[in-house]
N, C-alpha and C. Protein backbone atom coordinates (compact mmCIF):
# COMPACT_ATOMS: atom_id res chain seq x y z
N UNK A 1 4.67 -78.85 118.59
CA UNK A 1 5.49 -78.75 117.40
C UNK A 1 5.87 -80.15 116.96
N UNK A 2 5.86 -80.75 115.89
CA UNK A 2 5.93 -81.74 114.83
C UNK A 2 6.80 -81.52 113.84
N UNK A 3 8.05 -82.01 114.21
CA UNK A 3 9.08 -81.58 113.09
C UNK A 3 9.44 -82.72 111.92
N UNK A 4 8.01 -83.47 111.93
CA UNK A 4 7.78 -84.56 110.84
C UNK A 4 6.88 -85.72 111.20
N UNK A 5 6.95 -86.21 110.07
CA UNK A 5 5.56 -87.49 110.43
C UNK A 5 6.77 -88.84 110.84
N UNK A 6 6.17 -89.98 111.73
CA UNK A 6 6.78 -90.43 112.46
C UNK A 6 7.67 -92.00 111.65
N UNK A 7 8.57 -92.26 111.66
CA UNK A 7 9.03 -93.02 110.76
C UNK A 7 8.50 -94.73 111.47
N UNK A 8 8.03 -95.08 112.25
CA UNK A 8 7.66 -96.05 112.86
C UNK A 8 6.03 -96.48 111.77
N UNK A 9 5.44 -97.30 111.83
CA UNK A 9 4.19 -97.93 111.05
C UNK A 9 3.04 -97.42 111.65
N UNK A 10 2.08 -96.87 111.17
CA UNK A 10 1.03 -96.30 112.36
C UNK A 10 0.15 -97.91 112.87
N UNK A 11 -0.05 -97.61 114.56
CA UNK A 11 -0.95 -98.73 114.94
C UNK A 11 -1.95 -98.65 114.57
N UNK A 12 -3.18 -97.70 113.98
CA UNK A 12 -4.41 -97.73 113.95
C UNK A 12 -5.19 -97.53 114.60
N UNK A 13 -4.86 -96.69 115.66
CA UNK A 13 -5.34 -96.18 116.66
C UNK A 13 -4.97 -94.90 116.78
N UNK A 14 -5.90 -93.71 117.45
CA UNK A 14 -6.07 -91.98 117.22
C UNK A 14 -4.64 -91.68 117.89
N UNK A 15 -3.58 -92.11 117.66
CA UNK A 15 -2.54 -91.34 118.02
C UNK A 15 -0.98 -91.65 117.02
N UNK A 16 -0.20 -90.54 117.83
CA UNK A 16 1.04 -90.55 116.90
C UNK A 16 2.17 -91.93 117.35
N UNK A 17 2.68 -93.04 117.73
CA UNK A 17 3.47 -93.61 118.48
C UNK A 17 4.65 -93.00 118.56
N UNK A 18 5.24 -92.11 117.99
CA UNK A 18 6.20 -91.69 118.21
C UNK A 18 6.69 -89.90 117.36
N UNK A 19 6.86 -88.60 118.10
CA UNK A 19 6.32 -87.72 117.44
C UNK A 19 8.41 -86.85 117.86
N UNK A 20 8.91 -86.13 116.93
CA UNK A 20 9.75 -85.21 117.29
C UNK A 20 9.16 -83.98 117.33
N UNK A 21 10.15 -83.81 118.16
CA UNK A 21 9.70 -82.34 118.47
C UNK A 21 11.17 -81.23 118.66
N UNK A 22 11.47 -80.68 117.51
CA UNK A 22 12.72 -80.03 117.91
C UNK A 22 13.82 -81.32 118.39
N UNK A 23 14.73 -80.94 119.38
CA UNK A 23 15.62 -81.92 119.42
C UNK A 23 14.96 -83.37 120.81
N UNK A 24 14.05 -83.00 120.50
CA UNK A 24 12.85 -83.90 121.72
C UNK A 24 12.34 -85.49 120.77
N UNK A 25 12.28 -86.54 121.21
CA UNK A 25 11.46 -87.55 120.72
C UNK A 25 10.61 -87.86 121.62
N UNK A 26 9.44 -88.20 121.43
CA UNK A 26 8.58 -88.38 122.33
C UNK A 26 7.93 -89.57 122.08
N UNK A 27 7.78 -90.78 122.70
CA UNK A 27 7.61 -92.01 122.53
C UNK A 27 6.01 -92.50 122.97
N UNK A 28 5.13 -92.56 122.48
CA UNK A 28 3.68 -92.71 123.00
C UNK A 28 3.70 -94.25 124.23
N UNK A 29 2.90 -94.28 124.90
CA UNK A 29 3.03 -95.31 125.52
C UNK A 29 3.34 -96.93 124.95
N UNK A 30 3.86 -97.53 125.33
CA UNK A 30 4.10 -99.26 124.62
C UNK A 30 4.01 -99.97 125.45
N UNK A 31 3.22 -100.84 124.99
CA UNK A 31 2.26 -102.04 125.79
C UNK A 31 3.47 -103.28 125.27
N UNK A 32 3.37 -104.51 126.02
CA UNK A 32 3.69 -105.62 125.72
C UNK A 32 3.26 -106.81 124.62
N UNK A 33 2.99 -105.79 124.08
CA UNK A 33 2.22 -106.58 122.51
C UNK A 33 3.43 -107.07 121.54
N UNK A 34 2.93 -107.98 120.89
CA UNK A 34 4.07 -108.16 119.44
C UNK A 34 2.52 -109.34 118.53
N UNK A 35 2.74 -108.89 117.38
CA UNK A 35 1.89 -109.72 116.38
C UNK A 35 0.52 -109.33 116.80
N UNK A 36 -0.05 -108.30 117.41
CA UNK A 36 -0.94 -108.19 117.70
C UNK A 36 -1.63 -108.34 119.14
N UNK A 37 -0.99 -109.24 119.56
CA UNK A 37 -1.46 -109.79 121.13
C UNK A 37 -0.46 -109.66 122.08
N UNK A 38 -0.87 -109.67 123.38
CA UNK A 38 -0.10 -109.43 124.43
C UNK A 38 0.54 -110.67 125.14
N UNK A 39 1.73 -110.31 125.08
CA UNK A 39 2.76 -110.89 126.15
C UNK A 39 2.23 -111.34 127.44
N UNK A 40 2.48 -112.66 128.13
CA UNK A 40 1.95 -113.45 129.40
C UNK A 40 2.71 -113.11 130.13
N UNK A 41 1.77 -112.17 130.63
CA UNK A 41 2.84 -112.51 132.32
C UNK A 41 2.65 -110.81 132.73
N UNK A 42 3.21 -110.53 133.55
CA UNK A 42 4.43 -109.28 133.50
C UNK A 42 5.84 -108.77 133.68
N UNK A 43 6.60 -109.99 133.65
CA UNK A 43 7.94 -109.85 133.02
C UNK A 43 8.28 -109.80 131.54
N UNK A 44 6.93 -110.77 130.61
CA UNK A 44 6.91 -110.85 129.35
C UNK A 44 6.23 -109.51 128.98
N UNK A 45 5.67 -108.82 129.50
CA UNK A 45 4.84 -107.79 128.95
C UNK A 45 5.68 -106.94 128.99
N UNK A 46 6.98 -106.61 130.55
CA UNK A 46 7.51 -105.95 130.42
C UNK A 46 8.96 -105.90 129.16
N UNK A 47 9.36 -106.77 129.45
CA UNK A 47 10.39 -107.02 128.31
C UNK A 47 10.18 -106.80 126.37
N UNK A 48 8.44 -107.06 126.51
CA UNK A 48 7.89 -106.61 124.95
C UNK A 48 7.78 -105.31 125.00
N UNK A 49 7.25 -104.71 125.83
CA UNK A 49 7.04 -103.41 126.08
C UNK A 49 8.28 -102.28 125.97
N UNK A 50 9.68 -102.73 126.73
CA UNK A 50 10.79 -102.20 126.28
C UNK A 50 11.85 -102.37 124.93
N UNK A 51 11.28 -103.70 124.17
CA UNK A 51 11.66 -103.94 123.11
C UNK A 51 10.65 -102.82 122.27
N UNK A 52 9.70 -103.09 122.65
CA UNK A 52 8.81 -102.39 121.44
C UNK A 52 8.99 -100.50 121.32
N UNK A 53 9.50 -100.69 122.73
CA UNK A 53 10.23 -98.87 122.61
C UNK A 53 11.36 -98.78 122.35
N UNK A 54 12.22 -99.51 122.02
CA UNK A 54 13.77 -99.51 121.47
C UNK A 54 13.92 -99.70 120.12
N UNK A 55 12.36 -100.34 119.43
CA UNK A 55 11.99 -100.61 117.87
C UNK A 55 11.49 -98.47 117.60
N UNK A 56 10.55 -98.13 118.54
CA UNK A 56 10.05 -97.34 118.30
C UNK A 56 11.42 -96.11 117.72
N UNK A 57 11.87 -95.94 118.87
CA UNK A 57 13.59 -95.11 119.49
C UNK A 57 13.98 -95.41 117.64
N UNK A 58 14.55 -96.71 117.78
CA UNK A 58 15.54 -97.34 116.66
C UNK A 58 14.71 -96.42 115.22
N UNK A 59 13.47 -96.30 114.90
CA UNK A 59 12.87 -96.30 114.29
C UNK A 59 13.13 -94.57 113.74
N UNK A 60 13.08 -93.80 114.89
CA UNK A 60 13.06 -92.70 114.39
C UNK A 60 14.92 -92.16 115.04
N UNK A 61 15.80 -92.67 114.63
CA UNK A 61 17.10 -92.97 115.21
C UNK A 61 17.67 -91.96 116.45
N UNK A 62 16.91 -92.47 116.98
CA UNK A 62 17.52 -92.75 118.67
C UNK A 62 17.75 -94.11 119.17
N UNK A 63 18.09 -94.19 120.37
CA UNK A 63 19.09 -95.22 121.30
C UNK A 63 18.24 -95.21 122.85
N UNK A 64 18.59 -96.16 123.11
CA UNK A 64 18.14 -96.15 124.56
C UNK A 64 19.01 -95.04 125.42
N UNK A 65 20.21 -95.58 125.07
CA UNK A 65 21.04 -94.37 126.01
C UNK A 65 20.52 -93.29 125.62
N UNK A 66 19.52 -92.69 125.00
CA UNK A 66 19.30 -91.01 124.77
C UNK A 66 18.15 -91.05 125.45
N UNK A 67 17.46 -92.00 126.08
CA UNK A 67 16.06 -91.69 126.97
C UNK A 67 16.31 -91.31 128.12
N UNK A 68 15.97 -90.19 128.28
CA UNK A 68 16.01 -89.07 129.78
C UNK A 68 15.17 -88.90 131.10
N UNK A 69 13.74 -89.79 130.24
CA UNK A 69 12.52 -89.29 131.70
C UNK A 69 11.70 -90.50 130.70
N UNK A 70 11.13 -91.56 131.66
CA UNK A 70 10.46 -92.52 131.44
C UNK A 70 9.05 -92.24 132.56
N UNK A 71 7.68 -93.05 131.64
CA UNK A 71 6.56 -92.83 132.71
C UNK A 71 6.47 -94.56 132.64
N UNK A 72 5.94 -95.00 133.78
CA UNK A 72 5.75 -96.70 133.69
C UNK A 72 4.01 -96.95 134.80
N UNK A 73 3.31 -97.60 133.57
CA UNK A 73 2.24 -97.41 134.36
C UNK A 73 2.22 -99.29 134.70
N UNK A 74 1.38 -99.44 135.69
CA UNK A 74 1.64 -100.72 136.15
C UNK A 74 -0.13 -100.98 136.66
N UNK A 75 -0.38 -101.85 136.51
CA UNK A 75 -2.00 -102.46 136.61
C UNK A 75 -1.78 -103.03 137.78
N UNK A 76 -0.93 -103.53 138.67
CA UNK A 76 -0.92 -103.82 140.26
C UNK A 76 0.90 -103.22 140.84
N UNK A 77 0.34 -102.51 141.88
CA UNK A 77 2.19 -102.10 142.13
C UNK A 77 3.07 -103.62 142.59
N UNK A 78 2.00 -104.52 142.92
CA UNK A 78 2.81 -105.48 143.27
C UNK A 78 3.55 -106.22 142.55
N UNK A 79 3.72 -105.73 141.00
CA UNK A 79 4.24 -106.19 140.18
C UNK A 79 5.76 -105.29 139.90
N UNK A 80 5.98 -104.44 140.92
CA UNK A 80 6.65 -103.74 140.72
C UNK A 80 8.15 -103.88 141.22
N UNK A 81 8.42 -104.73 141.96
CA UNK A 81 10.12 -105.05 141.93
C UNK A 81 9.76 -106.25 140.82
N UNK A 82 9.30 -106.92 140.20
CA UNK A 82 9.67 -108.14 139.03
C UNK A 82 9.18 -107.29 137.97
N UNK A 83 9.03 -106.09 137.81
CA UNK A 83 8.96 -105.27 136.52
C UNK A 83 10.57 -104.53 136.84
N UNK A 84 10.42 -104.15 137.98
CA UNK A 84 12.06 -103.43 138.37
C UNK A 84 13.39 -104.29 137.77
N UNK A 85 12.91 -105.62 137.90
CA UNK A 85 14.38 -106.45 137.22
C UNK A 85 14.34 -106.42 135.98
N UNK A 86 13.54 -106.46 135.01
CA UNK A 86 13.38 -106.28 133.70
C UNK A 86 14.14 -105.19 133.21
N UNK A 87 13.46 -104.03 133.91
CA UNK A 87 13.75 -102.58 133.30
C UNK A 87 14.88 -102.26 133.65
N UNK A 88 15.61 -102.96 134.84
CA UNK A 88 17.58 -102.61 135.09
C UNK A 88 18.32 -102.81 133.95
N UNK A 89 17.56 -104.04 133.54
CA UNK A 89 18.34 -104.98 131.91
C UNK A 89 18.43 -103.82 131.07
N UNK A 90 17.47 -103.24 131.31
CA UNK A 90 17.32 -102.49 129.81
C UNK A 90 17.70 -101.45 129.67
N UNK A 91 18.37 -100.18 130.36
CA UNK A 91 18.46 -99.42 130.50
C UNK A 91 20.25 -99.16 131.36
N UNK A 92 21.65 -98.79 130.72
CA UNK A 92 22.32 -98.43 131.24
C UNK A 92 22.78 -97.26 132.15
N UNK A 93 23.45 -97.81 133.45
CA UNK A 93 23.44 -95.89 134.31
C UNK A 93 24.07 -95.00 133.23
N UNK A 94 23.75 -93.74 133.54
CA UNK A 94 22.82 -93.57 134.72
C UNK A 94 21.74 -93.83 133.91
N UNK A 95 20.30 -94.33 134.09
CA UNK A 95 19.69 -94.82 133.80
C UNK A 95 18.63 -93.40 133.89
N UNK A 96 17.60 -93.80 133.32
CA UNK A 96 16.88 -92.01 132.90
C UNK A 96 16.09 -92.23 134.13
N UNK A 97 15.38 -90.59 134.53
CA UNK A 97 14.30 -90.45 135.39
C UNK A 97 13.48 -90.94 135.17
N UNK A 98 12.66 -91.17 136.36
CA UNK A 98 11.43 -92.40 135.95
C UNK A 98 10.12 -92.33 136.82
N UNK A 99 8.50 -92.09 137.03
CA UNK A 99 7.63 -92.22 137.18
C UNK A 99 7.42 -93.31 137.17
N UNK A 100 6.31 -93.72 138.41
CA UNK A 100 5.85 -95.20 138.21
C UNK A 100 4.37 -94.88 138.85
N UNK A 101 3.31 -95.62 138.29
CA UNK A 101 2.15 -95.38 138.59
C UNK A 101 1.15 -96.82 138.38
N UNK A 102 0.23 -96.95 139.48
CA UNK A 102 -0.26 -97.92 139.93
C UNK A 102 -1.86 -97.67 138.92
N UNK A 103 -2.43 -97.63 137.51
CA UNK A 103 -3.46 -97.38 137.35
C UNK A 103 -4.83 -98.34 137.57
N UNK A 104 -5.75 -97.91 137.43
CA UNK A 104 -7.17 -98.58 137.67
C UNK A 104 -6.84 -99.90 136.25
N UNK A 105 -6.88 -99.62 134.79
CA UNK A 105 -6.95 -100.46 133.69
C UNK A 105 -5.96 -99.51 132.90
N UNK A 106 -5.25 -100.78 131.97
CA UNK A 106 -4.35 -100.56 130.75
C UNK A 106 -5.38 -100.71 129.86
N UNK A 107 -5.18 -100.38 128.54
CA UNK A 107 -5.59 -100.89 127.28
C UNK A 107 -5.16 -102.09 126.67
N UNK A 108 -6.37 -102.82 126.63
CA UNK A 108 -6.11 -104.36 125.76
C UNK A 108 -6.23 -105.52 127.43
N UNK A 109 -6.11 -104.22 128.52
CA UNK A 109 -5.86 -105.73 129.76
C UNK A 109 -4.38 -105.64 130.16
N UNK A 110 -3.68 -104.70 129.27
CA UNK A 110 -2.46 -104.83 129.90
C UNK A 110 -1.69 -104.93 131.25
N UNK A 111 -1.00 -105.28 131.34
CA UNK A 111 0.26 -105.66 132.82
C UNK A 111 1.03 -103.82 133.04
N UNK A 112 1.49 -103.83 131.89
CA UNK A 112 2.45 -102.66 131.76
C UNK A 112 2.25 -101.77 130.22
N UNK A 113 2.41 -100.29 130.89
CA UNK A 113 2.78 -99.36 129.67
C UNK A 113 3.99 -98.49 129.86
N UNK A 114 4.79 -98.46 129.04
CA UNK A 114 5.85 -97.32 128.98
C UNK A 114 6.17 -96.49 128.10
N UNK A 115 6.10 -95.55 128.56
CA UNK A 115 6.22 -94.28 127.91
C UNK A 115 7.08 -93.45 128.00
N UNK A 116 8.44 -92.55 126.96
CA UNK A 116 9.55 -92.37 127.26
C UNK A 116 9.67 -90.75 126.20
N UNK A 117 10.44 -90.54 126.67
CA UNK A 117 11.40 -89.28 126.01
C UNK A 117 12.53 -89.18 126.18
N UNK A 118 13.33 -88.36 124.94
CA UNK A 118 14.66 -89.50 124.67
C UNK A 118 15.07 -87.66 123.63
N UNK A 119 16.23 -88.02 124.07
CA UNK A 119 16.94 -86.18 123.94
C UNK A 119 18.20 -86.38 122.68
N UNK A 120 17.73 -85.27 121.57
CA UNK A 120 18.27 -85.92 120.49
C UNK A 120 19.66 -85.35 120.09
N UNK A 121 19.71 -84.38 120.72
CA UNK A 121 20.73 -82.89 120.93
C UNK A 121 22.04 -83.22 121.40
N UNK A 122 22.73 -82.60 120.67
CA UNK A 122 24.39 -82.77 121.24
C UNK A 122 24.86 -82.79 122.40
């Protein structure tokens, strides 16, 4: 269910970045990109990556505080307590549920993707 087209800019690529659903937002994954290219590192990737979902959120007006269940995919787990300090910043307790997953390849080469849902309801 699609309870409208998404107020964010489309990337140009076969998907929605950001879709409601009833009192649901659903945030497509976000890479550490800005201007086109990716963020160095993976503290920088991570920090673009959560900006670029708080543009997304902001976009179709939600807040960080309304994100409930986060997925975080990670291209080496060993990147995963210096992605962990990033994402404390960003996120106030209680801080939403969260998945973390070690994949084979990101898109573009990426460090990090995050992907969120964010509860719009009273």
């Amino acid at each position: 269910m699609n309870d409208g087209p998404p107020k964010a800019p489309p990337t140009g690529l076969p998907y929605t970045p950001a879709v409601r659903a009833g009192d649901w937002l659903v945030v497509s994954g976000q890479l550490g990109m800005i201007d086109g290219a990716l963020a160095v590192g993976v503290a920088a990737q991570a920090q673009q990556a959560l900006s670029n979902l708080r543009s997304q959120l902001e976009a179709n007006g939600a807040t960080m505080a309304q994100v409930v269940k986060t997925t975080v995919f990670l291209a080496d787990l060993d990147d995963f307590v210096e992605f962990n300090a990033i994402y404390a910043d960003a996120f106030e307790e209680p801080r939403p549920a969260r998945s973390a997953f070690e994949v084979a390849r990101l898109p573009f080469d990426a460090r990090v993707e995050i992907e969120a849902w964010a509860w719009l309801g009273a």
